[in-house]
N, C-alpha and C. Protein backbone atom coordinates (compact mmCIF):
# COMPACT_ATOMS: atom_id res chain seq x y z
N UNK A 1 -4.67 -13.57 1.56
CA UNK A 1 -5.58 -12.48 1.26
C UNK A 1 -4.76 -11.25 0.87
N UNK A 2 -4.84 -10.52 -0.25
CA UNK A 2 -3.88 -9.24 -0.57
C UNK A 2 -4.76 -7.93 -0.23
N UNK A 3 -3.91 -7.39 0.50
CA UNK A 3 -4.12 -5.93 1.29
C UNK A 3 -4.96 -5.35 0.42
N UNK A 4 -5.73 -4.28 0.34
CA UNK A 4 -6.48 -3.41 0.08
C UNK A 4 -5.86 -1.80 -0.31
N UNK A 5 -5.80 -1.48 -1.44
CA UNK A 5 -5.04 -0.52 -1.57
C UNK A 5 -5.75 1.19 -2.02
N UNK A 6 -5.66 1.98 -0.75
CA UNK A 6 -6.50 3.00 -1.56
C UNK A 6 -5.42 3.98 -2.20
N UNK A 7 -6.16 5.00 -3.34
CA UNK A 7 -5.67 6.39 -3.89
C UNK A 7 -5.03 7.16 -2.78
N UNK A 8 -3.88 7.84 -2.75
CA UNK A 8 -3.27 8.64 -2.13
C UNK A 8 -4.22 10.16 -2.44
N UNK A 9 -4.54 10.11 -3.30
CA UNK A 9 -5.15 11.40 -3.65
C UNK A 9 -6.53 11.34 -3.52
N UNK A 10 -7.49 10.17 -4.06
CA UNK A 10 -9.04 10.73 -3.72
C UNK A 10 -9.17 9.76 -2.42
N UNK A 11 -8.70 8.41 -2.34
CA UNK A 11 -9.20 7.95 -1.03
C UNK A 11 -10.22 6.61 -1.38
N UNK A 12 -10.46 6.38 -2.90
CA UNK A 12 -11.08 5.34 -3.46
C UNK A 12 -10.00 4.35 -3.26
N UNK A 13 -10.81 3.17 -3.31
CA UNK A 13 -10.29 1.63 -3.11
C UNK A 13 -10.48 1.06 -4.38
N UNK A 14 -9.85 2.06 -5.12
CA UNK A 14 -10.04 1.69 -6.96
C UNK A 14 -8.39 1.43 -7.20
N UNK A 15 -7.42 1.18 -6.74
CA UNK A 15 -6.19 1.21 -7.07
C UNK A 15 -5.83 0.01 -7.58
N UNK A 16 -5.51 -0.21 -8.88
CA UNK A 16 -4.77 -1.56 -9.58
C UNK A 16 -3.30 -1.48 -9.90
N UNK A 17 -2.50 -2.73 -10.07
CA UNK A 17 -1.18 -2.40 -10.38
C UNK A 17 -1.29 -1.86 -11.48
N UNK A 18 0.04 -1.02 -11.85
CA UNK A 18 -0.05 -0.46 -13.66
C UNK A 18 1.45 -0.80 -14.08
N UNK A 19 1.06 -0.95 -14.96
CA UNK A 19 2.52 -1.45 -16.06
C UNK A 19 3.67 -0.12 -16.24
N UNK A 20 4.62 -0.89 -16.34
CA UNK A 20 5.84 -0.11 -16.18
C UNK A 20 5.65 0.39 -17.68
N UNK A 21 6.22 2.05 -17.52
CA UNK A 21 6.38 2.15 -18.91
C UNK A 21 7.43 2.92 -19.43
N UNK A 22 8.60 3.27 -18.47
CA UNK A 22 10.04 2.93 -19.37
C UNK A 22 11.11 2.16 -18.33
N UNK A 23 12.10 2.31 -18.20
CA UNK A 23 13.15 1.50 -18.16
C UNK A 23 13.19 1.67 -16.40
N UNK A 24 13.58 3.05 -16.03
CA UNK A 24 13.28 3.07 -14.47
C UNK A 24 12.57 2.87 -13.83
N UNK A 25 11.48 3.04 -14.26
CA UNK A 25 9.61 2.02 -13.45
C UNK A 25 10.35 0.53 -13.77
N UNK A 26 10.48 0.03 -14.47
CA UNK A 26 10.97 -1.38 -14.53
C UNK A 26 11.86 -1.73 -13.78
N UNK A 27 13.04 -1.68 -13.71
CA UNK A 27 14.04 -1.41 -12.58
C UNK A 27 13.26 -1.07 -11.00
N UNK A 28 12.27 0.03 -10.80
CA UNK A 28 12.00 0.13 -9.23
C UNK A 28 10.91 -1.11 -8.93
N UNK A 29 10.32 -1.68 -10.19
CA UNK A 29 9.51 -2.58 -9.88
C UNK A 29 10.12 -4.28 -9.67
N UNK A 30 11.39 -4.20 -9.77
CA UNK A 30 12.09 -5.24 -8.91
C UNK A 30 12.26 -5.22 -7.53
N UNK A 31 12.08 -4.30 -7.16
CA UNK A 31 12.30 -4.00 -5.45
C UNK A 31 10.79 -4.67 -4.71
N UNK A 32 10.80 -5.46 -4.25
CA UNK A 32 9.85 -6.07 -3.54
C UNK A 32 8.60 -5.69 -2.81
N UNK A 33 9.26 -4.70 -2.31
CA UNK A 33 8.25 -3.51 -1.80
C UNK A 33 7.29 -2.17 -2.65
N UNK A 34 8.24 -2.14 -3.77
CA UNK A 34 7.67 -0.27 -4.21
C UNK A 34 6.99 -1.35 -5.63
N UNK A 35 5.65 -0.73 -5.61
CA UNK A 35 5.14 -1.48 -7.80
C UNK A 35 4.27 0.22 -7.48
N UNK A 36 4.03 0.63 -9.04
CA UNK A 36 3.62 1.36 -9.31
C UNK A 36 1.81 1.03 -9.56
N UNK A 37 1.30 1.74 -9.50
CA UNK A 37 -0.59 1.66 -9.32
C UNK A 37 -1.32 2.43 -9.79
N UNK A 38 -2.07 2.55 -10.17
CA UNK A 38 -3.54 3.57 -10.83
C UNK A 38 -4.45 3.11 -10.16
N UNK A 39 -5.13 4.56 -9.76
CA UNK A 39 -6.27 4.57 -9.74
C UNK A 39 -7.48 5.19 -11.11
N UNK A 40 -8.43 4.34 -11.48
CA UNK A 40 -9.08 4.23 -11.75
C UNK A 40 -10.33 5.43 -11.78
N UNK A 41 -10.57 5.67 -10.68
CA UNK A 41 -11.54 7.22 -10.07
C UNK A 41 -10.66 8.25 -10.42
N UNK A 42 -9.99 8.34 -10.31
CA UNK A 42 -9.29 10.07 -10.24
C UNK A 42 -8.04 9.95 -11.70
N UNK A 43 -7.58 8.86 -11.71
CA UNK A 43 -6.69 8.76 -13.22
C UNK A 43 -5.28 9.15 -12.07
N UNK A 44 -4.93 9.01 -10.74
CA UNK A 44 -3.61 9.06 -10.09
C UNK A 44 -3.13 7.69 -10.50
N UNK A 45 -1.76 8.18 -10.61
CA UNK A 45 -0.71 6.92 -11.27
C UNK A 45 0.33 7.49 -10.35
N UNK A 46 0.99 6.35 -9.91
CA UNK A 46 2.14 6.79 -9.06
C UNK A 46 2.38 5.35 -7.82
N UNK A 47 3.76 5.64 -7.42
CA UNK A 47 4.42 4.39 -6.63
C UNK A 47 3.52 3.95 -5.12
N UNK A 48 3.45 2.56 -4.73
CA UNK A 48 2.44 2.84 -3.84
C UNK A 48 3.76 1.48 -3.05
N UNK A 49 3.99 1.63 -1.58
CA UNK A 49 4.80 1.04 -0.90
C UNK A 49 3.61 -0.41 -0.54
N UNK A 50 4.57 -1.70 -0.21
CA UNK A 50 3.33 -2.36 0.59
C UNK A 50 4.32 -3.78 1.76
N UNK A 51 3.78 -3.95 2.59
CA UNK A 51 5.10 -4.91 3.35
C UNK A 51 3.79 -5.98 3.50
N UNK A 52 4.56 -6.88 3.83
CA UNK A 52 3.47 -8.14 3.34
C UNK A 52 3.78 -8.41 5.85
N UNK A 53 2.24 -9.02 5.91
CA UNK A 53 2.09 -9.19 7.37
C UNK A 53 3.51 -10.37 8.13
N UNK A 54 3.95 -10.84 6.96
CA UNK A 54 4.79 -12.19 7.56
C UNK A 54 6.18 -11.83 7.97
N UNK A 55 6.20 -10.26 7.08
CA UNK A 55 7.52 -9.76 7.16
C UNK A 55 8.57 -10.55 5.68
N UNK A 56 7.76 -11.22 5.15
CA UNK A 56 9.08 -11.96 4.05
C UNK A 56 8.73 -11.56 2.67
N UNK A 57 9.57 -11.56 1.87
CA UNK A 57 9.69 -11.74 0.49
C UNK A 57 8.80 -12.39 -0.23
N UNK A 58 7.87 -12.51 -1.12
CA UNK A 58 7.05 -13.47 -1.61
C UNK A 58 8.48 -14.09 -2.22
N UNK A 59 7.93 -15.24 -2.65
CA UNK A 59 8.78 -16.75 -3.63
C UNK A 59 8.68 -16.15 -5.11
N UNK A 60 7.96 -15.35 -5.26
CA UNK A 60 8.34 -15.03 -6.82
C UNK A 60 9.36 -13.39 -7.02
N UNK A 61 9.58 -12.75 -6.11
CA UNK A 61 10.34 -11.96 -6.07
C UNK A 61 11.72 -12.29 -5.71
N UNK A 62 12.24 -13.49 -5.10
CA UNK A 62 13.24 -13.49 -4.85
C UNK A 62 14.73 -13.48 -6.12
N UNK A 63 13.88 -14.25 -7.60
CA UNK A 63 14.64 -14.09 -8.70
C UNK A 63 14.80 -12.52 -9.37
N UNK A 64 13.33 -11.75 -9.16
CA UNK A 64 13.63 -10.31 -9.27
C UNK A 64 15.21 -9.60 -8.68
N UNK A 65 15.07 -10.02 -7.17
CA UNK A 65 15.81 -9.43 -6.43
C UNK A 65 17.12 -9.98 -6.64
N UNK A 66 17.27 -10.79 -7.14
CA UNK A 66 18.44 -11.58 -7.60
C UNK A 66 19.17 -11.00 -8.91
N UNK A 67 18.09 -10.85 -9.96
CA UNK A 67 18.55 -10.35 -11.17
C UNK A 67 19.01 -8.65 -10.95
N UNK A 68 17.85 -8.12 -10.15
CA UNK A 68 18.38 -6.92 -9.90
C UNK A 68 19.99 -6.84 -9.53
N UNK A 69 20.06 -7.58 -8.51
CA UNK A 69 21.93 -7.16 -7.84
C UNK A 69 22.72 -7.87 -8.90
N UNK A 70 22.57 -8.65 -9.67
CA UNK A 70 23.53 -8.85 -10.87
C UNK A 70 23.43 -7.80 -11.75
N UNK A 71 22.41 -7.48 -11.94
CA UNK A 71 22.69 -5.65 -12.81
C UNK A 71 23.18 -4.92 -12.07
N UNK A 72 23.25 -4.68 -11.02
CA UNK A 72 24.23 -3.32 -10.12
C UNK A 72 25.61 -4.02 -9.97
N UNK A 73 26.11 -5.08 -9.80
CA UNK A 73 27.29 -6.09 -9.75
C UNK A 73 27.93 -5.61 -11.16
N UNK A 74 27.45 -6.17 -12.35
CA UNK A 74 27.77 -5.44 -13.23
C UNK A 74 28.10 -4.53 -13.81
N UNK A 75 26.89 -3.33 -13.51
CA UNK A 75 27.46 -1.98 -14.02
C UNK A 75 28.75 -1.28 -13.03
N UNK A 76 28.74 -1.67 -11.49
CA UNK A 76 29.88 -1.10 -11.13
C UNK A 76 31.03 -1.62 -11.66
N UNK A 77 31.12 -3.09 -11.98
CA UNK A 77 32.30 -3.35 -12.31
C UNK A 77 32.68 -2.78 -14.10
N UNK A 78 31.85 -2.73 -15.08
CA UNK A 78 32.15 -1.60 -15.78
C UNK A 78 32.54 -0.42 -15.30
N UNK A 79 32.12 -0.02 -14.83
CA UNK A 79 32.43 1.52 -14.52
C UNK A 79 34.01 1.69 -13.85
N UNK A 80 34.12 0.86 -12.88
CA UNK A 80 35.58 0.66 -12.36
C UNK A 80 36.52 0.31 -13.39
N UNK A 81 36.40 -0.62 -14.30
CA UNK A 81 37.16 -0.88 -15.31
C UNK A 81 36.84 0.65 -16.03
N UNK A 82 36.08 1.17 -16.91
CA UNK A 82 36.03 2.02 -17.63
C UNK A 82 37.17 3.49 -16.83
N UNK A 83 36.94 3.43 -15.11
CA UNK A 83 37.73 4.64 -14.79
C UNK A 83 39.20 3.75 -14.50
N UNK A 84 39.90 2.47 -14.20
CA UNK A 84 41.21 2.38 -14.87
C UNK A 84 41.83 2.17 -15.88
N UNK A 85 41.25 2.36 -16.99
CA UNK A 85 41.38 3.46 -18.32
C UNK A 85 41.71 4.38 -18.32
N UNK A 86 40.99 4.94 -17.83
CA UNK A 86 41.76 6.55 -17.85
C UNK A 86 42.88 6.70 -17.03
């Protein structure tokens, strides 16, 4: 059964997920916990937290969370190479 999510701002139980729409909403919407939401009644858009009752990861986030730390794996190791260059 998925939780019930109201507006931070009016308090309606109108809140749907909303699509990422540049690069850092995309990126925070790998994190298991934080997706971004609209409401519907009032037009609030903004990050809404949620922990699932079992305490675990759903099965389809775990490749999110996976791909995510190979992008941070990555860019540090650019960056370390890029500063022994200089």
């Amino acid at each position: 059964m998925s939780e019930l999510k109201r507006c931070p701002d009016c308090g309606h139980a109108t809140v749907e997920p909303s699509r990422p729409r540049h690069l850092q909403e995309t990126l925070i919407n790998l994190f298991p916990f934080v997706h971004y939401y609209r409401c519907h009644y009032c037009n609030w858009r903004g990050k809404l937290f949620s922990f699932h009752a079992t305490g675990g990861v759903p099965v389809h986030n775990h490749a999110a969370i996976f791909t995510f730390i190979l992008i941070v794996i990555a860019l540090l190791t650019l960056y370390v190479r890029l500063e022994m260059v200089r």
